[in-house]
Each structure stands twice: as structure tokens, then as C-alpha cells.
Protein backbone atom coordinates (compact mmCIF):
# COMPACT_ATOMS: atom_id res chain seq x y z
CA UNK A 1 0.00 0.00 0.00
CA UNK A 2 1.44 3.49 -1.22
CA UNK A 3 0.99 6.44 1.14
CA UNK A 4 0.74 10.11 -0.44
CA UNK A 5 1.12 13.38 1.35
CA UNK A 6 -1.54 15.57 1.01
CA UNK A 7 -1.11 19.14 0.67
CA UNK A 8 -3.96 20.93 1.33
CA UNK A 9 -6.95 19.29 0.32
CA UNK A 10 -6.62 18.63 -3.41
CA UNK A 11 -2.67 18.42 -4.14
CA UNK A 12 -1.45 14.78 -3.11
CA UNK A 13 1.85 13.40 -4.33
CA UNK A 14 3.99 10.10 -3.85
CA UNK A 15 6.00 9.97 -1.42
CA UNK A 16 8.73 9.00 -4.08
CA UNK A 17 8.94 12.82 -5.45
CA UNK A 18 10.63 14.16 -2.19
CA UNK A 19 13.29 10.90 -1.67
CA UNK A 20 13.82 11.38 -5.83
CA UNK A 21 14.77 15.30 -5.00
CA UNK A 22 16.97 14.65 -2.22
CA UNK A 23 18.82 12.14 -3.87
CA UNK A 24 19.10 14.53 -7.30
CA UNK A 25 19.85 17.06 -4.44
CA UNK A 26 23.03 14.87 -2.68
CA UNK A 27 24.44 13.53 -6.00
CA UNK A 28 24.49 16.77 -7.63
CA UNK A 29 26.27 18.45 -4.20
CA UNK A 30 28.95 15.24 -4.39
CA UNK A 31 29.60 15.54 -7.94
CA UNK A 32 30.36 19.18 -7.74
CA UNK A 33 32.84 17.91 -4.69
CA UNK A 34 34.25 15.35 -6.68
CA UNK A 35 34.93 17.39 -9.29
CA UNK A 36 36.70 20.08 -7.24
CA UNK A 37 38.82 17.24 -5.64
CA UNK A 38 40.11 16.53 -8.96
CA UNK A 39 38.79 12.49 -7.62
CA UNK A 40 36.94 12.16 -11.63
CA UNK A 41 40.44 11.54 -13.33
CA UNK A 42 40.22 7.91 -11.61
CA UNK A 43 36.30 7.35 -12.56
CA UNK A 44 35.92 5.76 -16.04
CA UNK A 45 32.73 6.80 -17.20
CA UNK A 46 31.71 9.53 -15.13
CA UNK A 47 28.45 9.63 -16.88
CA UNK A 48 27.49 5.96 -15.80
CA UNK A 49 29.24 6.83 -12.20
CA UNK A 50 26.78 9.67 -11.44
CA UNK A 51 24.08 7.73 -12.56
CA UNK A 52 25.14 5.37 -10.20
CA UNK A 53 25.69 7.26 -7.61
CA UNK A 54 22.07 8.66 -7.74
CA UNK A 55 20.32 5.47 -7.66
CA UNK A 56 22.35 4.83 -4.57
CA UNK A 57 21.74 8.06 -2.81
CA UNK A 58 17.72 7.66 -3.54
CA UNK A 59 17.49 4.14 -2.45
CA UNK A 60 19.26 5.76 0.79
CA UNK A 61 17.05 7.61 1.69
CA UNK A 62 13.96 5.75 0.62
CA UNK A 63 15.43 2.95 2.96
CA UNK A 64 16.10 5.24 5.84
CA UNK A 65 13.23 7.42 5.52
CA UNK A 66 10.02 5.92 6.67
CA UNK A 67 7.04 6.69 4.96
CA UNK A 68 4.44 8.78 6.79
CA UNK A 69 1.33 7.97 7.60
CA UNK A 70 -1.62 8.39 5.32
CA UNK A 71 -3.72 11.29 5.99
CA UNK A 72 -7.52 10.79 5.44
């Protein structure tokens, strides 16, 4: 069973959108520190890596994250 959060009384979205943004949030914050650590010169395909690396960060904090409880 999928929980939403309700904003108001109309808007309602998944409870994926917010763990999706943090995780685009995190990956994009350690790329930018990779990058200035000069650490991509040992990454092969960086492309592929930052992919990776957001999957990771998303399932992170989907698994750490409970989901609330419904409302209604």
C-alpha cells in the first residue's frame, strides 16, 4: 500500500517525489565535490558513475526514511 502526502486538500503526491529530490539534491552536491577534488580523473565513465551514484543516494534515503502515515 502506497501512502501520499496531502497538501492541502486537493494536491497529493507520492511519497517518491521528495526521496527522488533529495537524492538529485546529494548527487548533484557530491559531484560538484568530486569534481573540485580533482577524484573524476580515476572514474571511467563519469556519466554511468553519477548515474550510479544517484540510484544509490535515492534508495538511501527511501530505505532510511520511513514513509508517513496516510492522511484521510
Amino acid at each position: 500500500m502506497t501512502t501520499q502526502w496531502l497538501i492541502g486538500d486537493t494536491v497529493s503526491i507520492s511519497t517518491i517525489v521528495p526521496a527522488v529530490l533529495g537524492g538529485l539534491l546529494l548527487a548533484g552536491f557530491l559531484s560538484w565535490l568530486l569534481a573540485r577534488l580533482r577524484l573524476y580523473r580515476f572514474i571511467w565513465n563519469r556519466p554511468l558513475f553519477e548515474l550510479a551514484l544517484f540510484l544509490i543516494l535515492t534508495g538511501a534515503i527511501v530505505a532510511l526514511f520511513p514513509n508517513p502515515v496516510a492522511s484521510g
